[in-house]
Protein backbone atom coordinates (compact mmCIF):
# COMPACT_ATOMS: atom_id res chain seq x y z
CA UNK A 1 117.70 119.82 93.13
CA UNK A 2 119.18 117.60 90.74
CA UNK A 3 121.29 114.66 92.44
CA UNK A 4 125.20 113.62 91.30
CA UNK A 5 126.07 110.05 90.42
CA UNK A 6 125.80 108.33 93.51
CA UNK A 7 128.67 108.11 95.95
CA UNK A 8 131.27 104.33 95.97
CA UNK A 9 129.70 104.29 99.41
CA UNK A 10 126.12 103.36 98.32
CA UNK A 11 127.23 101.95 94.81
CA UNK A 12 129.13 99.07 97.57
CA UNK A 13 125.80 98.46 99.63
CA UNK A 14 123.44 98.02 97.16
CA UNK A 15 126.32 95.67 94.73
CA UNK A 16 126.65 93.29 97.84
CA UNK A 17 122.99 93.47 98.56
CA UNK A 18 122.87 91.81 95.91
CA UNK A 19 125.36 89.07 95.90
CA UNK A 20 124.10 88.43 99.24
CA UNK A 21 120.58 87.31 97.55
CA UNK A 22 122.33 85.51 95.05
CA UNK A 23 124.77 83.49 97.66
CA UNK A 24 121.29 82.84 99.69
CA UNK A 25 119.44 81.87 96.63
CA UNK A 26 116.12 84.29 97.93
CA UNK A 27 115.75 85.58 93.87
CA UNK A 28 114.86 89.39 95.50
CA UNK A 29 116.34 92.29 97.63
CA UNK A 30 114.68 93.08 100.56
CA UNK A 31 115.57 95.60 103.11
CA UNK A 32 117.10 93.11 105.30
CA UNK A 33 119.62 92.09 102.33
CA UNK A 34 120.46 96.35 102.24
CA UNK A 35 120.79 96.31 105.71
CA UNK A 36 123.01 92.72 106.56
CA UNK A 37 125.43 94.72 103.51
CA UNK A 38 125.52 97.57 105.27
CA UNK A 39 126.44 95.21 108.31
CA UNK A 40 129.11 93.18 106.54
CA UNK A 41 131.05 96.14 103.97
CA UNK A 42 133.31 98.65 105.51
CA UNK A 43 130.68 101.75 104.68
CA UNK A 44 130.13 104.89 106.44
CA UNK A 45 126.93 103.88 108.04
CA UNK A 46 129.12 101.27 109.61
CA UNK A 47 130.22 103.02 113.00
CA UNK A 48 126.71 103.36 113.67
CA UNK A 49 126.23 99.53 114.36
CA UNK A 50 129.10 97.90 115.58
CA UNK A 51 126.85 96.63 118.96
CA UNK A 52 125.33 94.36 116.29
CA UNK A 53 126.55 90.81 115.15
CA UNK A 54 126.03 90.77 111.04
CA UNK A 55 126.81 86.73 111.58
CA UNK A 56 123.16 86.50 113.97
CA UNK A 57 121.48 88.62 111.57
CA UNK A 58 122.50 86.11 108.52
CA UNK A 59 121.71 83.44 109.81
CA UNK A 60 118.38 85.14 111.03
CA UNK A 61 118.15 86.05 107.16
CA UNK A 62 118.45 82.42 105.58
CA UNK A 63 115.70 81.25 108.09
CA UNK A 64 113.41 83.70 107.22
CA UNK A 65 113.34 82.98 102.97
CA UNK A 66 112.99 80.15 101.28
CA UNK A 67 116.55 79.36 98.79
CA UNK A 68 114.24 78.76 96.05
CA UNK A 69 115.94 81.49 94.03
CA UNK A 70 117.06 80.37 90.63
CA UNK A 71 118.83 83.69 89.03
CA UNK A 72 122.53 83.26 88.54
CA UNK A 73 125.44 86.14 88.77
CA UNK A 74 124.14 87.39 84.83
CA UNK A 75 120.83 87.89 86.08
CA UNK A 76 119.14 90.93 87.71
CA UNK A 77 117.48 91.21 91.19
CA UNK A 78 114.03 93.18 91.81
CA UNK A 79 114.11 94.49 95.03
CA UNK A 80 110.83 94.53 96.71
CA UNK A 81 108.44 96.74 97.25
CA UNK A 82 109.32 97.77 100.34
CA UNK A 83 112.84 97.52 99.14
CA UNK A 84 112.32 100.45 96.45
CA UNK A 85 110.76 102.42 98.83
CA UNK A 86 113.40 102.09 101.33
CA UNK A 87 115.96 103.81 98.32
CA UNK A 88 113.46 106.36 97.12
CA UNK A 89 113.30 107.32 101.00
CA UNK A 90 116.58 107.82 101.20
CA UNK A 91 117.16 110.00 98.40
CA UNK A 92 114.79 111.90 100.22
CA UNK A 93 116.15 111.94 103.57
CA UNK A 94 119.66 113.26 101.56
CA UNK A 95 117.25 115.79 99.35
CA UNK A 96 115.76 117.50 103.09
CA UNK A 97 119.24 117.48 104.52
CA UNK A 98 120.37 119.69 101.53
CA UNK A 99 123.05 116.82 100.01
CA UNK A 100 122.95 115.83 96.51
CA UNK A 101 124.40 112.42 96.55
CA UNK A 102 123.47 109.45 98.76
CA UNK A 103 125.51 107.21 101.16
CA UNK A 104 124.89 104.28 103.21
CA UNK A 105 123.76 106.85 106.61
CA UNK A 106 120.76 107.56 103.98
CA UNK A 107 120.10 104.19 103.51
CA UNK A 108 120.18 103.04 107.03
CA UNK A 109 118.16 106.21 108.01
CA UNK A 110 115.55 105.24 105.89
CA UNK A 111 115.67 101.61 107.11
CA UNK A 112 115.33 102.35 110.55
CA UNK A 113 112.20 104.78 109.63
CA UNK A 114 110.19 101.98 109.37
CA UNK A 115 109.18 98.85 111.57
CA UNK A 116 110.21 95.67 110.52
CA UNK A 117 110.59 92.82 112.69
CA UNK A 118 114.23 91.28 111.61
CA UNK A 119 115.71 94.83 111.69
CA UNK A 120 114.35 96.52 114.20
CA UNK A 121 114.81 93.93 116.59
CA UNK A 122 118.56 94.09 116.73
CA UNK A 123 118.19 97.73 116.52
CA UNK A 124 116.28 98.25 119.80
CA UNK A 125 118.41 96.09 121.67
CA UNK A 126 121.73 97.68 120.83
CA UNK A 127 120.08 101.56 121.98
CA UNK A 128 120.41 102.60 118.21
CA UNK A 129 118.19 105.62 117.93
CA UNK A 130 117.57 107.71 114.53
CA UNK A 131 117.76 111.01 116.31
CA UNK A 132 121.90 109.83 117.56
CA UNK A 133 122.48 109.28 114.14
CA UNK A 134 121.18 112.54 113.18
CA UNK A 135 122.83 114.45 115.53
CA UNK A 136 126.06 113.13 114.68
CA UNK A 137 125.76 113.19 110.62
CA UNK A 138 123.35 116.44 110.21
CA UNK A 139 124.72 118.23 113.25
CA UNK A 140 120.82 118.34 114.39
CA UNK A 141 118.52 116.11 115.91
CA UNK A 142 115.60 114.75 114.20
CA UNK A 143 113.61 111.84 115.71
CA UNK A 144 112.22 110.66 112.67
CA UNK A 145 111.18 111.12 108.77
CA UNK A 146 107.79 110.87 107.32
CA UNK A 147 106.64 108.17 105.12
CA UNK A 148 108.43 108.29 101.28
CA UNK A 149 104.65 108.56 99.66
CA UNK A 150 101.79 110.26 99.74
CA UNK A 151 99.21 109.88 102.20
CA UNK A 152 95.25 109.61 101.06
CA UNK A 153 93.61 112.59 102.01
CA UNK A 154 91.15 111.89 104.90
CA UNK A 155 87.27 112.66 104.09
CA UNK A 156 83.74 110.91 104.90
CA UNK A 157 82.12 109.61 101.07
CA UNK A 158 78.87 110.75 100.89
CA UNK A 159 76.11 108.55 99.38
CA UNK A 160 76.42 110.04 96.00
CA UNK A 161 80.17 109.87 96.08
CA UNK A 162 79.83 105.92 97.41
CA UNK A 163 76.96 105.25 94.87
CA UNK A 164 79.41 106.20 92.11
CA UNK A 165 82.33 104.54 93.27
CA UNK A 166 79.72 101.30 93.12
CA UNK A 167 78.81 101.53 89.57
CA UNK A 168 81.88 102.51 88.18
CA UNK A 169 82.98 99.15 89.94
CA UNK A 170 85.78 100.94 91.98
CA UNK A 171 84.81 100.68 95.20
CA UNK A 172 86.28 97.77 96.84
CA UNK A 173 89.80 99.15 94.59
CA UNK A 174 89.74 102.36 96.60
CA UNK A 175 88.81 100.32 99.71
CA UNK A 176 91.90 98.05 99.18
CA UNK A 177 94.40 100.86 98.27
CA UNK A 178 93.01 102.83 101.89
CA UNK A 179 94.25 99.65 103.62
CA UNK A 180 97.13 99.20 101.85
CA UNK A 181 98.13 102.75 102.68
CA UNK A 182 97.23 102.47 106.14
CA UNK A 183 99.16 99.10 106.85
CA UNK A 184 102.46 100.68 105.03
CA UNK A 185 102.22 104.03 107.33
CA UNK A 186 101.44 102.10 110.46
CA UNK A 187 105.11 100.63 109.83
CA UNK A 188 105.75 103.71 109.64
CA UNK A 189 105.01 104.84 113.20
CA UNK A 190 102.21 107.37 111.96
CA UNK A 191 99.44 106.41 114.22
CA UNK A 192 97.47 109.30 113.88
CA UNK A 193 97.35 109.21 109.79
CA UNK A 194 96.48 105.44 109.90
CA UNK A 195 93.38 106.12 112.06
CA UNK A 196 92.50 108.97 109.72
CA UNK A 197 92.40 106.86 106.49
CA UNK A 198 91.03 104.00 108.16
CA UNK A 199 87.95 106.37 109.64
CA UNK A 200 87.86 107.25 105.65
CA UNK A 201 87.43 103.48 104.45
CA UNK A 202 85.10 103.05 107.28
CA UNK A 203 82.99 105.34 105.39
CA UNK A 204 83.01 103.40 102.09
CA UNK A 205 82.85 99.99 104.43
CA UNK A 206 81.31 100.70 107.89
CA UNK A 207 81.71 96.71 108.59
CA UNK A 208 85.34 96.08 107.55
CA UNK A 209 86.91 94.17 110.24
CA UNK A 210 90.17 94.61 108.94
CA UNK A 211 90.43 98.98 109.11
CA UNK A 212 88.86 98.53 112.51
CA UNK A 213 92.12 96.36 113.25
CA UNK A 214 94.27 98.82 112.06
CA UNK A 215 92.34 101.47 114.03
CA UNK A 216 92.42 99.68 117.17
CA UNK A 217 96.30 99.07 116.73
CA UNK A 218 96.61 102.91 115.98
CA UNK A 219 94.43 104.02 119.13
CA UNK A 220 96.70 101.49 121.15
CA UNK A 221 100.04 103.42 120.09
CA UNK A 222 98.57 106.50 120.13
CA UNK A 223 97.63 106.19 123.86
CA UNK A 224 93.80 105.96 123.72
CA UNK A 225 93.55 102.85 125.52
CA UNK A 226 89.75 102.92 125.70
CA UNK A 227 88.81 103.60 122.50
CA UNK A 228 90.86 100.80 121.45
CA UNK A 229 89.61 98.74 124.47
CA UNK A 230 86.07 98.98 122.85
CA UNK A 231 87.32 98.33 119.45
CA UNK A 232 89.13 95.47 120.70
CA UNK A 233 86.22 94.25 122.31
CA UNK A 234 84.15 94.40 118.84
CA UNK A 235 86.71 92.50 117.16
CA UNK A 236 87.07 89.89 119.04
CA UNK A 237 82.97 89.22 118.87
CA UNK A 238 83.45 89.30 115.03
CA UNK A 239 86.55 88.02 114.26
CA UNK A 240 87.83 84.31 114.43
CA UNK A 241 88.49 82.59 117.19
CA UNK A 242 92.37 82.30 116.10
CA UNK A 243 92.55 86.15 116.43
CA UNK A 244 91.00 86.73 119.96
CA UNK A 245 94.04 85.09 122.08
CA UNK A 246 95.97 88.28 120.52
CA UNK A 247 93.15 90.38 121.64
CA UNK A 248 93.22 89.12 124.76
CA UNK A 249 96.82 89.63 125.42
CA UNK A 250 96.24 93.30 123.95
CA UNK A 251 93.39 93.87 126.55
CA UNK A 252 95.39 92.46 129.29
CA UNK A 253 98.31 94.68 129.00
CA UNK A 254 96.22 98.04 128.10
CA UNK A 255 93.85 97.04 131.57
CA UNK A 256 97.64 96.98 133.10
CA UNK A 257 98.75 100.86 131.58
CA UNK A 258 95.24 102.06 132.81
CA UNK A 259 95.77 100.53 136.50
CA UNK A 260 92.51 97.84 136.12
CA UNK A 261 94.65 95.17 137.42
CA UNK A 262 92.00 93.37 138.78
CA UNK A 263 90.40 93.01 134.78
CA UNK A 264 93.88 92.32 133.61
CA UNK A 265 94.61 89.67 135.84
CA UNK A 266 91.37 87.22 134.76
CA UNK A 267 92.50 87.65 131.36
CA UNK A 268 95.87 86.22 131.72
CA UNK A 269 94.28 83.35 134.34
CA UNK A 270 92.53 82.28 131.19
CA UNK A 271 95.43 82.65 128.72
CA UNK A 272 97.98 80.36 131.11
CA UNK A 273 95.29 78.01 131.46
CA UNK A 274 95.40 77.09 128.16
CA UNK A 275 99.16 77.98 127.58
CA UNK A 276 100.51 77.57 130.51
CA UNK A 277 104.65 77.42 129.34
CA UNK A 278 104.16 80.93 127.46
CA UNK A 279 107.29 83.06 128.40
CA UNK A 280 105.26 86.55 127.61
CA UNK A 281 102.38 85.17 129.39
CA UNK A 282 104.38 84.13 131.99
CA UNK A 283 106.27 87.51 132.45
CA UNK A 284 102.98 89.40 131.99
CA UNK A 285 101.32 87.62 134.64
CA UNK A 286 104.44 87.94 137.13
CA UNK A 287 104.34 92.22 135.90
CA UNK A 288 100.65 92.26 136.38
CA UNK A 289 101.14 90.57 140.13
CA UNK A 290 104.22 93.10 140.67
CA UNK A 291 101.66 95.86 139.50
CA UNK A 292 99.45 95.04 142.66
CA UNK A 293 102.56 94.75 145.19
CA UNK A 294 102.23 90.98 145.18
CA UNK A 295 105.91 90.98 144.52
CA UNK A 296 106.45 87.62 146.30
CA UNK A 297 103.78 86.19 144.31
CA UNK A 298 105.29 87.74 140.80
CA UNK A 299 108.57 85.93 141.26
CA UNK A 300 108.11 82.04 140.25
CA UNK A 301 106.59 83.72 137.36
CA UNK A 302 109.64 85.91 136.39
CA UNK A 303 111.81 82.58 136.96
CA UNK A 304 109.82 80.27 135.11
CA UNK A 305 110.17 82.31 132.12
CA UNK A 306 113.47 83.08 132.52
CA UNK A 307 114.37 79.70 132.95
CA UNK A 308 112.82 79.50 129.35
CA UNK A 309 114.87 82.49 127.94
CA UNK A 310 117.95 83.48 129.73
CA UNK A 311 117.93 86.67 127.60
CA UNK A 312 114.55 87.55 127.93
CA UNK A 313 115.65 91.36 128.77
CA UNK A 314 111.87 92.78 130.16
CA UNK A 315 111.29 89.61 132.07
CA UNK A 316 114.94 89.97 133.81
CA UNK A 317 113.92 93.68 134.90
CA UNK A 318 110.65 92.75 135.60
CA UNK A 319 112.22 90.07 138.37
CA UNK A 320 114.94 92.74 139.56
CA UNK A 321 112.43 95.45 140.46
CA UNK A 322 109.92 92.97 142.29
CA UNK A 323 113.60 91.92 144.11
CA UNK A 324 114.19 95.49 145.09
CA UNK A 325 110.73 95.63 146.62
CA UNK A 326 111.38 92.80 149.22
CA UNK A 327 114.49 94.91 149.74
CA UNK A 328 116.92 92.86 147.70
CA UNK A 329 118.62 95.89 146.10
CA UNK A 330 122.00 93.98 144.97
CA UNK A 331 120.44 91.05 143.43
CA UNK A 332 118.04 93.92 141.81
CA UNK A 333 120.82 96.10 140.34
CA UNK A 334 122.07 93.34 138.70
CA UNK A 335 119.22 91.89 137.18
CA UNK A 336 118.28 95.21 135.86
CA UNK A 337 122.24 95.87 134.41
CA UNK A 338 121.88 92.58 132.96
CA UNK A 339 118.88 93.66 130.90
CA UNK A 340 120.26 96.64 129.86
CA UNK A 341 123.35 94.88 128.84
CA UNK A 342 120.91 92.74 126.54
CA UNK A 343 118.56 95.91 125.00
CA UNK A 344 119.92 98.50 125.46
CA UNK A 345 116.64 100.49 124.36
CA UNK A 346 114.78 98.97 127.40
CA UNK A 347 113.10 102.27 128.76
CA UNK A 348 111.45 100.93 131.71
CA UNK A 349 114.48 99.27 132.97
CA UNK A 350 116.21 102.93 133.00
CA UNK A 351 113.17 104.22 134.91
CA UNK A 352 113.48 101.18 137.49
CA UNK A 353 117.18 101.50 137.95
CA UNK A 354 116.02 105.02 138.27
CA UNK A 355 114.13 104.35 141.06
CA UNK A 356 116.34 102.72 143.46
CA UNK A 357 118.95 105.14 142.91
CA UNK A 358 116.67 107.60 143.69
CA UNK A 359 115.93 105.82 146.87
CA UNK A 360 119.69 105.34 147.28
CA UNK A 361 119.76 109.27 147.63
CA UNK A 362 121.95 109.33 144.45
CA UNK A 363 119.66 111.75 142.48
CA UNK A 364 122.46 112.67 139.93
CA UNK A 365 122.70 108.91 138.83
CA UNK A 366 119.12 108.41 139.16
CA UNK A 367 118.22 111.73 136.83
CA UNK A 368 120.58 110.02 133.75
CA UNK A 369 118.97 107.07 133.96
CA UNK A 370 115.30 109.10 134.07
CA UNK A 371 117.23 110.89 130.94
CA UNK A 372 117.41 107.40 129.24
CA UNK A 373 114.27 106.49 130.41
CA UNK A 374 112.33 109.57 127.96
CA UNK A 375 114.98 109.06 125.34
CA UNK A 376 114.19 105.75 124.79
CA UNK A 377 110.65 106.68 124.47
CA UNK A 378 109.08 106.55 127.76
CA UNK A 379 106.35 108.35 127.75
CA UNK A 380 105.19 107.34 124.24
CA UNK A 381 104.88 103.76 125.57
CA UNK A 382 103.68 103.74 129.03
CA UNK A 383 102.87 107.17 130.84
CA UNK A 384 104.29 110.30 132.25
CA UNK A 385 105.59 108.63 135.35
CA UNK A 386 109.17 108.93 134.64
CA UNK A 387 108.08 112.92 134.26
CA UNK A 388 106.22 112.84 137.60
CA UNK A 389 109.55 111.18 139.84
CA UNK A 390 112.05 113.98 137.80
CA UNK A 391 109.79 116.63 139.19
CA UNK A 392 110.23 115.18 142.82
CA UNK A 393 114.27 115.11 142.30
CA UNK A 394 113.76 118.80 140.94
């Protein structure tokens, strides 16, 4: 299908792209310069993200690039790699949607397909999901697009196959471009293709470190917390010492999903000895208390780190639900509104708020807020229990 001249709508975005890298002197477009325009111009995609302050995000922007640009208002921009993906992928989101020009709803879809940090932040917290988008645009659902490129075809190299690759001298090519792949589609959520390829390189290099991070990560996300416990494990015997307090935190919170408290808890004794004003650390140790009904013992850990970050949304629900335990059930509510009023997207808070609605007797109230709960990815992140307590209501 051949595409028409593209629409004013994304002719604006990607013209004030940019002029936004030229007023902030970064010499490039990035996706974050597509995305603050879509932000900032009056664009179709616009409706879609008024919960989100385009003066934070700027601001956010200048921090994060050096103004070392030099190009002035004659010159051209070269948008980066991920950049030119980012437009290729939304021509194809508009191709698979049957619509032969593209707007800026094809350009945010296709930003929001992938993680990145600057973006997706803001994203989460304001409960925008690609599938709402979707539904309202498409008239259908869909929950998310694959990667804009192709993916490596999985296989195990055999010895001739490896031999060759050695004396041809393109071995450690094919070993970087496996990598390369598999870092670009973990951003893209596909957990299950990143562990393929990596199990692929692993076959060229049995001893790369850096595909069994990438494997470990993709276990993790995928849900196979012991396989990526004994990964983890590996790593941190190989790797360098300035990797394993990431590790650590990693094993900590997977012992927490699997219920080994106990493990988790000596983990994160070690971590705040040595950084002992660490708001995650802090909040993890005060979830992984609350995880063993020590919910009295969980709270000057919620505070501390609150007292740190007054926005910190997890840590907020984290102290609300170990309040509702000791049968505060006001102060609880609020503290878990008040994180949902600052991420929207927080899933577990839904299920808690859930929870003491539930116990409330309100089972109607308690049901949307399971609702939320899965929508916002639930199960995907911690477990089927928001599954189990909609069965008991049902």
């Amino acid at each position: 299908m051949l595409y028409s001249k593209p629409q004013d709508d994304f002719t604006i975005i990607t013209a004030r792209s940019r002029l936004l890298a030229l007023e902030m002197k970064h010499g490039f477009i990035d996706c974050v310069h597509l995305f603050l325009a879509i932000l900032k111009e009056t664009c179709l995609a616009g409706k879609y993200l008024q919960a989100i302050d385009a003066e934070v995000l700027d601001k956010q922007i200048r921090d994060l690039y050096p103004a070392n640009g030099t190009q002035t208002i004659k010159d051209d921009f070269a948008l980066t790699v991920w950049a030119e993906r980012t437009v290729k992928h939304a021509y194809t989101i508009a191709r698979i949607n049957e619509q032969r020009s593209i707007n800026s709803i094809h350009l945010l879809l296709a930003i929001l397909s992938f993680e990145d940090k600057t973006i997706t932040g803001p994203i989460e917290r304001a409960g925008i999901l690609i599938e709402d988008i979707t539904e309202d645009y498409f008239k259908k659902k869909i929950k998310k697009f694959p990667a804009p490129f192709d993916v490596i075809r999985a296989k195990t190299y055999n010895k001739v196959e490896i031999f060759l690759l050695e004396i041809t001298g393109k071995k450690i090519k094919k070993i970087q471009q496996i990598y390369e792949t598999a870092v670009a589609l973990y951003y893209y959520y596909q957990f299950e293709d990143v562990i393929k390829i990596c199990e692929t390189g692993l076959s060229l290099s049995p001893d790369d470190l850096y595909l069994k991070d990438l494997i470990a990560c993709g276990k993790y996300k995928s849900g196979d917390y012991q396989s990526a416990l004994k990964l983890i494990d590996e790593l941190i015997e190989n790797r360098p010492d300035s990797d394993n307090i990431n590790y650590e935190v990693t094993k900590a919170y997977i012992y927490d999903i699997i219920g080994s408290h106990d493990k988790s808890a000596i983990i994160l004794d070690k971590l705040l000895a040595m950084n002992p004003d660490d708001k995650e650390l802090l909040n993890h140790k005060g979830f992984n208390l609350s995880k063993q009904e020590q919910y009295t013992e969980s709270i000057p850990f919620f505070e501390k780190a609150i007292a740190m970050d007054a926005t910190a949304s997890f840590t907020l629900n984290n102290l609300g639900f170990s309040k509702f335990k000791l049968r505060d059930v006001n102060g609880a509510m609020a503290l878990i509104d008040k994180s949902l009023a600052l991420h929207k997207g927080n899933a577990y808070a839904y299920k808690n708020k859930g929870i003491i609605l539930m116990e409330q007797g309100n089972n109607e109230d308690a049901l949307q807020n399971f609702d939320l709960a899965l929508k916002f990815g639930y199960t995907e992140k911690y477990g089927d229990e928001v599954l189990q307590l909609i069965k008991q209501i049902n």
